[in-house]
C-alpha atoms as a PDB file:
ATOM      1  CA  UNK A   1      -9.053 -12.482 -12.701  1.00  0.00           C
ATOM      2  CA  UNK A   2      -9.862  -8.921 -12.447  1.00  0.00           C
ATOM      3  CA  UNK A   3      -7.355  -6.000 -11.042  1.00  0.00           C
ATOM      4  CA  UNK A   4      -6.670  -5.266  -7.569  1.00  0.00           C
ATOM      5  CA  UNK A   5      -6.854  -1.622  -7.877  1.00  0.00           C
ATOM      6  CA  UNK A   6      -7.062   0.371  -4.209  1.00  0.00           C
ATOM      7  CA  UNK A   7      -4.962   3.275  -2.926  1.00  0.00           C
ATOM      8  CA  UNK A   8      -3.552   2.111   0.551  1.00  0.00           C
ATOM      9  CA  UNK A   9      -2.969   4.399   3.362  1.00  0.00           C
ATOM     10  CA  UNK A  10       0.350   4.372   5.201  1.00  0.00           C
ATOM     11  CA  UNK A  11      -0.578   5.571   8.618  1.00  0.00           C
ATOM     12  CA  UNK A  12       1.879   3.964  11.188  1.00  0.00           C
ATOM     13  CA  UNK A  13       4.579   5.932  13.710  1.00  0.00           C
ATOM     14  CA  UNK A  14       7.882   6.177  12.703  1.00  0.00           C
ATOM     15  CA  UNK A  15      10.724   4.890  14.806  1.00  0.00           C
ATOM     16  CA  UNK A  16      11.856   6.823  16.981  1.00  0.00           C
ATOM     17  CA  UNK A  17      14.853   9.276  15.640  1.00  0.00           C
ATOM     18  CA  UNK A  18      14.613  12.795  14.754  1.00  0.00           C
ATOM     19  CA  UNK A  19      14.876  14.113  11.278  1.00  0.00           C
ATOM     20  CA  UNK A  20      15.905  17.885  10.833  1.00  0.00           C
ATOM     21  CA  UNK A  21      18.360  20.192   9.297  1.00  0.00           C
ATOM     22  CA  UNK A  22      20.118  20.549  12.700  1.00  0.00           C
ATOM     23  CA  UNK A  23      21.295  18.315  15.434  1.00  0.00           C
ATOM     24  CA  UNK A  24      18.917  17.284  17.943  1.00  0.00           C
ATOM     25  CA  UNK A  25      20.204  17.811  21.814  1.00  0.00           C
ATOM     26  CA  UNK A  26      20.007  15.233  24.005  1.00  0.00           C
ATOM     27  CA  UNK A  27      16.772  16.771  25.735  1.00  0.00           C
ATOM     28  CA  UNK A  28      14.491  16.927  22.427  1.00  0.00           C
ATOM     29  CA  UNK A  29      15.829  13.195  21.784  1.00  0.00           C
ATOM     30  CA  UNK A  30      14.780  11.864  25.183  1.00  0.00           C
ATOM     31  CA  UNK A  31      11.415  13.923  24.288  1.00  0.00           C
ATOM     32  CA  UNK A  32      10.707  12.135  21.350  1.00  0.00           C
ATOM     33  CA  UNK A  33      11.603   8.607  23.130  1.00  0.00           C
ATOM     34  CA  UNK A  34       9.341   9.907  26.126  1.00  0.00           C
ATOM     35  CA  UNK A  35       6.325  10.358  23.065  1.00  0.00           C
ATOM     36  CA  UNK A  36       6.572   6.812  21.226  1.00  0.00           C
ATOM     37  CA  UNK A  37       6.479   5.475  24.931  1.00  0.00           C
ATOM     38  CA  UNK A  38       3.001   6.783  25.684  1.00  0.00           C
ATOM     39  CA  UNK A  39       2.088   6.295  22.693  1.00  0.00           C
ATOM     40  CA  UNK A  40       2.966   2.347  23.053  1.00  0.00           C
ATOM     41  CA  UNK A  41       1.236   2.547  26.375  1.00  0.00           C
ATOM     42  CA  UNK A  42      -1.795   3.728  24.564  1.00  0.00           C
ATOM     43  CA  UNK A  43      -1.563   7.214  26.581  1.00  0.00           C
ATOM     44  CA  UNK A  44      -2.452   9.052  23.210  1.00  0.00           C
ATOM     45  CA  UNK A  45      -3.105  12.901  24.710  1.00  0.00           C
ATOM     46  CA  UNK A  46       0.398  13.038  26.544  1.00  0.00           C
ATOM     47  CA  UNK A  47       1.736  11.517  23.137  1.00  0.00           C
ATOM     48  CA  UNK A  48       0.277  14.500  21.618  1.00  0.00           C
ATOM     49  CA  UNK A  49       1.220  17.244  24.074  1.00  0.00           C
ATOM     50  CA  UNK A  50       5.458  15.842  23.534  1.00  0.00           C
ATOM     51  CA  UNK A  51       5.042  15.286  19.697  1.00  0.00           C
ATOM     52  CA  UNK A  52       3.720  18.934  18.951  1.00  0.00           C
ATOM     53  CA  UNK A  53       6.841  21.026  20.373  1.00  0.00           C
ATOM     54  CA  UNK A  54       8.994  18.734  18.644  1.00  0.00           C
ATOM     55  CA  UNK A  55       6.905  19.218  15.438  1.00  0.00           C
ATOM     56  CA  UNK A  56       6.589  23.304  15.646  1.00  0.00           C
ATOM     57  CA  UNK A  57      10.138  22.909  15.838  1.00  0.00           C
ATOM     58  CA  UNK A  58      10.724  21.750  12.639  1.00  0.00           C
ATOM     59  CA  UNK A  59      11.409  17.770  13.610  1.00  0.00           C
ATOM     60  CA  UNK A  60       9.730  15.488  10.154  1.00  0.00           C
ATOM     61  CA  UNK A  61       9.136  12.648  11.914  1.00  0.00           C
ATOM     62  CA  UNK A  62       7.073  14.727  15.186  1.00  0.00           C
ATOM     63  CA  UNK A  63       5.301  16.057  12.241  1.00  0.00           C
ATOM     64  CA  UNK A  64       4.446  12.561  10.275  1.00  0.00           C
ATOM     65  CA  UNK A  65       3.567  11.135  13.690  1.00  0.00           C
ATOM     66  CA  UNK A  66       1.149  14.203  14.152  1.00  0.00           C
ATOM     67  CA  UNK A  67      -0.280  13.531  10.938  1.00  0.00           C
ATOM     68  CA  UNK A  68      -0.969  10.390  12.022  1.00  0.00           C
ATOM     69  CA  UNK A  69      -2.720  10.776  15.309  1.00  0.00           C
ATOM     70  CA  UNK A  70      -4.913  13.698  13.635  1.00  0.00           C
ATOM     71  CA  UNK A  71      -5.840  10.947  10.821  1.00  0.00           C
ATOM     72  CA  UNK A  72      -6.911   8.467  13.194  1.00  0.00           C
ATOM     73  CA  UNK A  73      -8.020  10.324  16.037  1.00  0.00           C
ATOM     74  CA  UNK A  74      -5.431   9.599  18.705  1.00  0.00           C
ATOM     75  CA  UNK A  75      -5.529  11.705  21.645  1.00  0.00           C
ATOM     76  CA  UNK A  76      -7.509  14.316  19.358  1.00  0.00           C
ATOM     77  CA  UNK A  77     -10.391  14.394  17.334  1.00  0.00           C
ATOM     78  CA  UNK A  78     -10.135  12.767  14.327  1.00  0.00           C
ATOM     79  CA  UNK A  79      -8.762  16.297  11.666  1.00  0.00           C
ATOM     80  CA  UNK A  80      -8.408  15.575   7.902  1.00  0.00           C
ATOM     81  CA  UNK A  81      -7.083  18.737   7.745  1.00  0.00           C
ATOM     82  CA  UNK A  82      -4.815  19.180  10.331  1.00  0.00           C
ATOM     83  CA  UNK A  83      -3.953  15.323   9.833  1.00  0.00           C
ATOM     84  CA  UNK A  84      -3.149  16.790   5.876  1.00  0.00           C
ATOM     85  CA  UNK A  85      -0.760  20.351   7.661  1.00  0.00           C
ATOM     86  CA  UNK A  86       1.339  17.879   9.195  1.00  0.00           C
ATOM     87  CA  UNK A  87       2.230  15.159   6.685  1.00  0.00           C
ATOM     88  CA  UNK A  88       2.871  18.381   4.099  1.00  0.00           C
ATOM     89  CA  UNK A  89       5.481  19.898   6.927  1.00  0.00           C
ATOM     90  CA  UNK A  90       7.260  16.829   7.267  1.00  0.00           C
ATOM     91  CA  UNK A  91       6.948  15.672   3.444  1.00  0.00           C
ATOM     92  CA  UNK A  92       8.644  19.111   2.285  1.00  0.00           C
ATOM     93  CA  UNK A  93      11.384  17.699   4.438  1.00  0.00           C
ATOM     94  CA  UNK A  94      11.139  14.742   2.491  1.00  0.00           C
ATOM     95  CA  UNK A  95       9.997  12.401   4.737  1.00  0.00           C
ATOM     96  CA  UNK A  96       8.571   9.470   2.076  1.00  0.00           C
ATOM     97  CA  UNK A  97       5.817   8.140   4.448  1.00  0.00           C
ATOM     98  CA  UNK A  98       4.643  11.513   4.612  1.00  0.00           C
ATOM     99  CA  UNK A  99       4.529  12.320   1.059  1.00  0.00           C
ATOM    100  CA  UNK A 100       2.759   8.663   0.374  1.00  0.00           C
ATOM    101  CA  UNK A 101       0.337   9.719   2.964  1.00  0.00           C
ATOM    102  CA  UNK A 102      -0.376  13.370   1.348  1.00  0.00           C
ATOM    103  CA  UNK A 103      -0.398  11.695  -1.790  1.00  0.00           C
ATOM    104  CA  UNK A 104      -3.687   9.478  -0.493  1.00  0.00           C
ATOM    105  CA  UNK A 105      -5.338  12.830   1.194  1.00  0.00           C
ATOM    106  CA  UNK A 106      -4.856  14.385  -2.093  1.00  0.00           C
ATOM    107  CA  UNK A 107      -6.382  11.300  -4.460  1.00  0.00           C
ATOM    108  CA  UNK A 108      -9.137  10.847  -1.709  1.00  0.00           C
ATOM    109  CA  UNK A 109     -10.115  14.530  -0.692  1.00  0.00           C
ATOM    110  CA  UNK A 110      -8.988  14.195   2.693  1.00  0.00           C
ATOM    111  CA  UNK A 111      -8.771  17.496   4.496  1.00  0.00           C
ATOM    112  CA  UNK A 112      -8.107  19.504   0.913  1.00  0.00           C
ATOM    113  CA  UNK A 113      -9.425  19.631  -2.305  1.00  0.00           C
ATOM    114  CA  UNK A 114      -9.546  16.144  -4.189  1.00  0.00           C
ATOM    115  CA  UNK A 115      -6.735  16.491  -7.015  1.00  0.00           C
ATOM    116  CA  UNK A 116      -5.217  13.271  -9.036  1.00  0.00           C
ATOM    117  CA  UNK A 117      -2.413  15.088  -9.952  1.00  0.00           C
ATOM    118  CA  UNK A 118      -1.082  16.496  -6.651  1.00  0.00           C
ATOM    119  CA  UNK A 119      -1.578  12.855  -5.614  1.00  0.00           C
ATOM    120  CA  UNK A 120       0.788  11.252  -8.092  1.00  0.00           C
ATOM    121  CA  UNK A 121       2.694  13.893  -8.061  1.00  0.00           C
ATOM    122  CA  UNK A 122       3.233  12.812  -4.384  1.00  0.00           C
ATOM    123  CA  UNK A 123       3.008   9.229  -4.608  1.00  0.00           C
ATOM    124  CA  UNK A 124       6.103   9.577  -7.549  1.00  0.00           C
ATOM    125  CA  UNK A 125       8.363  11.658  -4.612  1.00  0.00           C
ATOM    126  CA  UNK A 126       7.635   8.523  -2.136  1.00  0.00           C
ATOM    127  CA  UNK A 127       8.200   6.029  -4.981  1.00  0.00           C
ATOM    128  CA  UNK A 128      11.515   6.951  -6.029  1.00  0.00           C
ATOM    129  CA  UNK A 129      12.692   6.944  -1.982  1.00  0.00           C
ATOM    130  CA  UNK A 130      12.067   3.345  -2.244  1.00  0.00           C
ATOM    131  CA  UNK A 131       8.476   3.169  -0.387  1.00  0.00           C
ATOM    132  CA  UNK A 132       6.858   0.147  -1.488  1.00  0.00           C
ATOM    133  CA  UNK A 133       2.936   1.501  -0.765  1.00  0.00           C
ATOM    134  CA  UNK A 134       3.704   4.518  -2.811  1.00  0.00           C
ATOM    135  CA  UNK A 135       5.375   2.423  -5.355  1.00  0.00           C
ATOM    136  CA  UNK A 136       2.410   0.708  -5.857  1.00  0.00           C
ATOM    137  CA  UNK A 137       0.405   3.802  -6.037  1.00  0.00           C
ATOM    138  CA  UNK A 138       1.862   5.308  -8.237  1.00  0.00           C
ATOM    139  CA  UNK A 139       1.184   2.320 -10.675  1.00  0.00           C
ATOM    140  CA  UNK A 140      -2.493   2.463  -9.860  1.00  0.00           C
ATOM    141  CA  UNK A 141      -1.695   6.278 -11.284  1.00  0.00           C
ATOM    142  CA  UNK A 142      -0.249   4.868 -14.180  1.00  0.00           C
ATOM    143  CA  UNK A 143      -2.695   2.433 -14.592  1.00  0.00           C
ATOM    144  CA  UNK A 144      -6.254   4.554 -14.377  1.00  0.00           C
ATOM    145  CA  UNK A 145      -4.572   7.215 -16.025  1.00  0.00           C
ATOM    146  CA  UNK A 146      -5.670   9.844 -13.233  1.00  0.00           C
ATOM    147  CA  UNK A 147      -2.946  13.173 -12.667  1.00  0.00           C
ATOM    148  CA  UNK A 148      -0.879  11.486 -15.860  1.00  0.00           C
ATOM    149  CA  UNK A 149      -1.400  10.038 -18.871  1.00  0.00           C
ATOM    150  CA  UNK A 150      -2.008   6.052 -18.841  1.00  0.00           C
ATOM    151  CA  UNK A 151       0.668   3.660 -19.360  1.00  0.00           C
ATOM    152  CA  UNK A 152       0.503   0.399 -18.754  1.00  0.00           C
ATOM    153  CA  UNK A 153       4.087   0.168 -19.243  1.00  0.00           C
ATOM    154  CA  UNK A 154       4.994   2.955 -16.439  1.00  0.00           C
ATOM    155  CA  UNK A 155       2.540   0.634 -14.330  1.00  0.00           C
ATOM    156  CA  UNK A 156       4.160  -2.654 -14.961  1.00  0.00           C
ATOM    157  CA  UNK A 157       7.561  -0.922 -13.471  1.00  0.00           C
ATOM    158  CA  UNK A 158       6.137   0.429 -10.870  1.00  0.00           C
ATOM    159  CA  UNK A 159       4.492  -2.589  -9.675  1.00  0.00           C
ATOM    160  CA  UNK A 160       7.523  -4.595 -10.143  1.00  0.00           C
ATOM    161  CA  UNK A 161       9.302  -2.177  -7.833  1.00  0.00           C
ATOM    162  CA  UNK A 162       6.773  -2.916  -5.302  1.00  0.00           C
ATOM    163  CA  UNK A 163       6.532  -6.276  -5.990  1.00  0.00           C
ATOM    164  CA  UNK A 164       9.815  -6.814  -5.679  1.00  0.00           C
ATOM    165  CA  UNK A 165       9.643  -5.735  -2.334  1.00  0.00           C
ATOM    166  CA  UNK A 166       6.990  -8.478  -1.851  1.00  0.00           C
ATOM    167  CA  UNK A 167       3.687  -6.237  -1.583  1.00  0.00           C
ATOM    168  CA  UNK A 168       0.743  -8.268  -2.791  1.00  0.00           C
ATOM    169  CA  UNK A 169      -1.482  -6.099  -4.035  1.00  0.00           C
ATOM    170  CA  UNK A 170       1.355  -5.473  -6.452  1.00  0.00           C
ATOM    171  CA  UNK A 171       2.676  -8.707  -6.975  1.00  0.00           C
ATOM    172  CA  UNK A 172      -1.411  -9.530  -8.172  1.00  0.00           C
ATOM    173  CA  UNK A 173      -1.675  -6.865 -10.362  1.00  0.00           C
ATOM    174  CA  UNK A 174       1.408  -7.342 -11.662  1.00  0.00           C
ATOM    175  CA  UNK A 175       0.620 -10.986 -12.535  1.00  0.00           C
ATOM    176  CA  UNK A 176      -2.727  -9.566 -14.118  1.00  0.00           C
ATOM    177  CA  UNK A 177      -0.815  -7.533 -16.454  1.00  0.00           C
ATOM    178  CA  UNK A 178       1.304 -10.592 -17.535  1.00  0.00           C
ATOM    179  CA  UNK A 179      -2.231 -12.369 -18.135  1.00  0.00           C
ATOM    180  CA  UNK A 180      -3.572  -9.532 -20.303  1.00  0.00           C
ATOM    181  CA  UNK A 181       0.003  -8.528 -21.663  1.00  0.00           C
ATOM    182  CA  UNK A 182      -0.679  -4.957 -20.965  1.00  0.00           C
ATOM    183  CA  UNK A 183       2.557  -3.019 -20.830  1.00  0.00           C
ATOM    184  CA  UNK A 184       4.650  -6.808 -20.556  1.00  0.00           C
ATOM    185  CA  UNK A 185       4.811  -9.041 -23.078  1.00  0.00           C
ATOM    186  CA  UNK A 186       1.571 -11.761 -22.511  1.00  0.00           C
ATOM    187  CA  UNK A 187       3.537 -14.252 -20.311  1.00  0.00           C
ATOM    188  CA  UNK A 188       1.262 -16.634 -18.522  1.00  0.00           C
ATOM    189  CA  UNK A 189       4.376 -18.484 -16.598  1.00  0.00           C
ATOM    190  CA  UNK A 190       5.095 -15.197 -15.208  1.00  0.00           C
ATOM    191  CA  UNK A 191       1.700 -14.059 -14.490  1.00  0.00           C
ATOM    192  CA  UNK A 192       1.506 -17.421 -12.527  1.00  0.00           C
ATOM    193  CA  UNK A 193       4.202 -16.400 -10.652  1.00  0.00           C
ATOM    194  CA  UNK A 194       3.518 -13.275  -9.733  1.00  0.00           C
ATOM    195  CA  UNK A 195      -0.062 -14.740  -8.622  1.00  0.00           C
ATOM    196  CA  UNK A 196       1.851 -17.450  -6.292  1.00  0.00           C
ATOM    197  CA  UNK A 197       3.916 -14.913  -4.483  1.00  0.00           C
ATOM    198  CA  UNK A 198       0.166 -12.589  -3.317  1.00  0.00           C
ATOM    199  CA  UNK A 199      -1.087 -15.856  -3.065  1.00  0.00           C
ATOM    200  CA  UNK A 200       1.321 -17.375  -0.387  1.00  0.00           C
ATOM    201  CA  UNK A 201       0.335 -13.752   1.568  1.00  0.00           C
ATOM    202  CA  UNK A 202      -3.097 -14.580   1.923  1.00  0.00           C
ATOM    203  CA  UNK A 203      -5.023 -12.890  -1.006  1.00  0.00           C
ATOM    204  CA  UNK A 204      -8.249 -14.845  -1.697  1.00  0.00           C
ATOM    205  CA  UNK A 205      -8.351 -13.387  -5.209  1.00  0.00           C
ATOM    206  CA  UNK A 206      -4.583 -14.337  -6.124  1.00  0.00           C
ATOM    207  CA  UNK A 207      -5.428 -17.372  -4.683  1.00  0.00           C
ATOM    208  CA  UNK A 208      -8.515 -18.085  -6.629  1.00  0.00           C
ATOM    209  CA  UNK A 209      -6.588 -17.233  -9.937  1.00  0.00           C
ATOM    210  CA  UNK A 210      -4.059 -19.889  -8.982  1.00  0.00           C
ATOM    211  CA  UNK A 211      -6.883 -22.149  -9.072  1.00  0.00           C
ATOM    212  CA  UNK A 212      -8.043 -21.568 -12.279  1.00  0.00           C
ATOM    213  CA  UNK A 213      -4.670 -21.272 -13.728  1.00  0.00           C
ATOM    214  CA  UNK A 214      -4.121 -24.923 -12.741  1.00  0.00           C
ATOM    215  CA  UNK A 215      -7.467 -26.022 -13.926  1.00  0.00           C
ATOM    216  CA  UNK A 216      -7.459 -24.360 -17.297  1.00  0.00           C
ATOM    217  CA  UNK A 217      -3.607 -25.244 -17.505  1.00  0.00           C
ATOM    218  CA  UNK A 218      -2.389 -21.942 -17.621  1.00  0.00           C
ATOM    219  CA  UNK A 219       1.365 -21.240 -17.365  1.00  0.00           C
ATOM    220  CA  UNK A 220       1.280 -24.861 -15.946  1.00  0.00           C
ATOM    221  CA  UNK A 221       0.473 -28.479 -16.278  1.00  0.00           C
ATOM    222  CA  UNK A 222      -3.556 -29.020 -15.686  1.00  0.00           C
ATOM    223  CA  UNK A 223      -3.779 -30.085 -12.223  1.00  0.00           C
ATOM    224  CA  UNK A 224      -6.802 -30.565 -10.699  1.00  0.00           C
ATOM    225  CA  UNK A 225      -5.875 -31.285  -7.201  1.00  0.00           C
ATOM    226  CA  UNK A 226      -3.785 -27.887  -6.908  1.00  0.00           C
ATOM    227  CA  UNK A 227      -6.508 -26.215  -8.758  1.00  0.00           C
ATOM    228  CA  UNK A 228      -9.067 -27.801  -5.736  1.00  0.00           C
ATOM    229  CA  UNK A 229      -6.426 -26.564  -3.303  1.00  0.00           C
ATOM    230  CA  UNK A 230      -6.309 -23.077  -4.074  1.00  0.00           C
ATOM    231  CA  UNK A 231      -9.391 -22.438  -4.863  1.00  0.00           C
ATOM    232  CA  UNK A 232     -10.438 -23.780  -1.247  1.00  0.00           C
ATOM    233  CA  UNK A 233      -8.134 -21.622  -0.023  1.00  0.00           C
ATOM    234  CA  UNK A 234      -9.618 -18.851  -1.402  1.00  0.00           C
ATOM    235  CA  UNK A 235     -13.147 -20.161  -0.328  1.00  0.00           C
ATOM    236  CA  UNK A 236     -12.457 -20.502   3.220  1.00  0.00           C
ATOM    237  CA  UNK A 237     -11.753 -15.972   3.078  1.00  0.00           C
ATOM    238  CA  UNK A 238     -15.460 -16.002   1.413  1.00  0.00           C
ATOM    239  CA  UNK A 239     -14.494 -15.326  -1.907  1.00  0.00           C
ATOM    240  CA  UNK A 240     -17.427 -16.594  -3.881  1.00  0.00           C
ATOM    241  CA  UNK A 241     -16.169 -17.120  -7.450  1.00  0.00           C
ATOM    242  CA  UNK A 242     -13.978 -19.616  -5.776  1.00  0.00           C
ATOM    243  CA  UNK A 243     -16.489 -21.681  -3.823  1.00  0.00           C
ATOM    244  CA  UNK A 244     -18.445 -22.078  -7.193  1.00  0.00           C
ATOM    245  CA  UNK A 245     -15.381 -23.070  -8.893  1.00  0.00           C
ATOM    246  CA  UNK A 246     -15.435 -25.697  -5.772  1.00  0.00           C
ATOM    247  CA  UNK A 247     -18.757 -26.719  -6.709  1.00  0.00           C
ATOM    248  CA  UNK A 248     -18.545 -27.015 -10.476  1.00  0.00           C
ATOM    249  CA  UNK A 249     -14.939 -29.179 -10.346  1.00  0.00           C
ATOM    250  CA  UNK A 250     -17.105 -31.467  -7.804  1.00  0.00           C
ATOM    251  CA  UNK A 251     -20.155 -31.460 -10.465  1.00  0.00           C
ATOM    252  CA  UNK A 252     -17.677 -32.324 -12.786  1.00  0.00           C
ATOM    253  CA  UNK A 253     -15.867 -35.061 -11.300  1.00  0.00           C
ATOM    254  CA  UNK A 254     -12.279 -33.244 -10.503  1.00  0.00           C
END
């Protein structure tokens, strides 16, 4: 029943509107409309060569979609760096799924110099916008205790946030906190829960902790069929503890 701990990487276009101090004219708007086409159509160098005047101009989201191309190699090749230049330009505008992203190049050494603090310092700006990735981030911050001090408490509310918003990965380790009672009170009907709602998304893991929660009795009534259930569930993704937990509830009779 061990955390899900991983920093996630937001790197997906924006829709298509322009965000900038001044009014866009109806020739830069078309522009932009004329980039997330080819883009669609997979035409990733013409994508590039209507994004960038719109970016040098100042637009955030010509600059986040920039970032993004750089990061993955669309239409260019693949530029931590310049991937890094324009998520910062649009972030200072606060654009949140820049900031989340500059947050990750920070944590992970992308294209700059691998600081924990700049990261969370990032992931915080993105967090408070509402951005459920960075939300979650920043409680894997909280959590390790890398660019702040640990709390498991700042963690628990920042992977409620997220959770709330029905992100797995922090609906699982919110759960896990709930098991351990770090930062929450010990709650084991709540860390059930919070394992059901990652669970019903698809993660093997949640899914294999729903098992044993019904076949230790956990937060619920021993049941071994719904243990059997989920953990074959969670053995049909490959997770491993889960088909042994198959095979010892068959040794055993259940």
């Amino acid at each position: 029943m061990n955390r899900r701990i991983q920093l996630l990487l937001a790197a997906c276009l924006l829709a298509a509107s322009l965000t900038t101090a001044a009014a866009p004219t109806a020739e830069q708007r078309q522009q932009l409309n004329q980039a997330f086409s080819a883009y669609q159509q997979q035409d990733y160098r013409r994508a590039h060569e209507l994004f960038l005047p719109l970016a040098q101009q100042g637009y955030a989201t010509a600059q986040h979609n920039l970032g993004v191309m750089y990061e993955q190699g669309q239409g260019v090749p693949q530029n931590y760096v310049q991937a890094k230049y324009w998520f910062e330009q649009a972030a200072e505008q606060g654009r949140a799924d820049s900031q989340h992203n500059l947050g990750i190049f920070y944590y992970n050494g992308y294209g700059v110099k691998q600081d924990f603090s700049r990261a969370c310092n990032w992931f915080g700006k993105a967090a408070t916008q509402g951005n459920a990735v960075a939300q979650y981030n920043f409680g894997v911050c909280y959590e390790k205790g890398q660019g702040m001090p640990q709390s498991y408490v700042h963690a628990s509310e920042w992977f409620g946030k997220a959770a709330a918003q029905g992100f797995p990965d922090a609906q699982f380790n919110l759960g896990v906190l709930y098991l351990n009672g770090h930062g929450v009170p010990q709650d084991y009907t709540r860390a059930h829960y919070w394992f059901e709602q990652a669970a019903a998304q698809g993660m093997a893991v949640a899914q294999f902790n729903l098992g044993a929660f019904y076949e230790k009795g956990l937060g619920v009534t021993q049941d071994y069929v719904r243990a059997r259930h989920w953990y074959e569930k969670a053995a049909a993704q490959g997770y491993a503890a889960a088909q042994s937990a198959l095979h010892m509830l068959q040794q055993e009779g259940h």
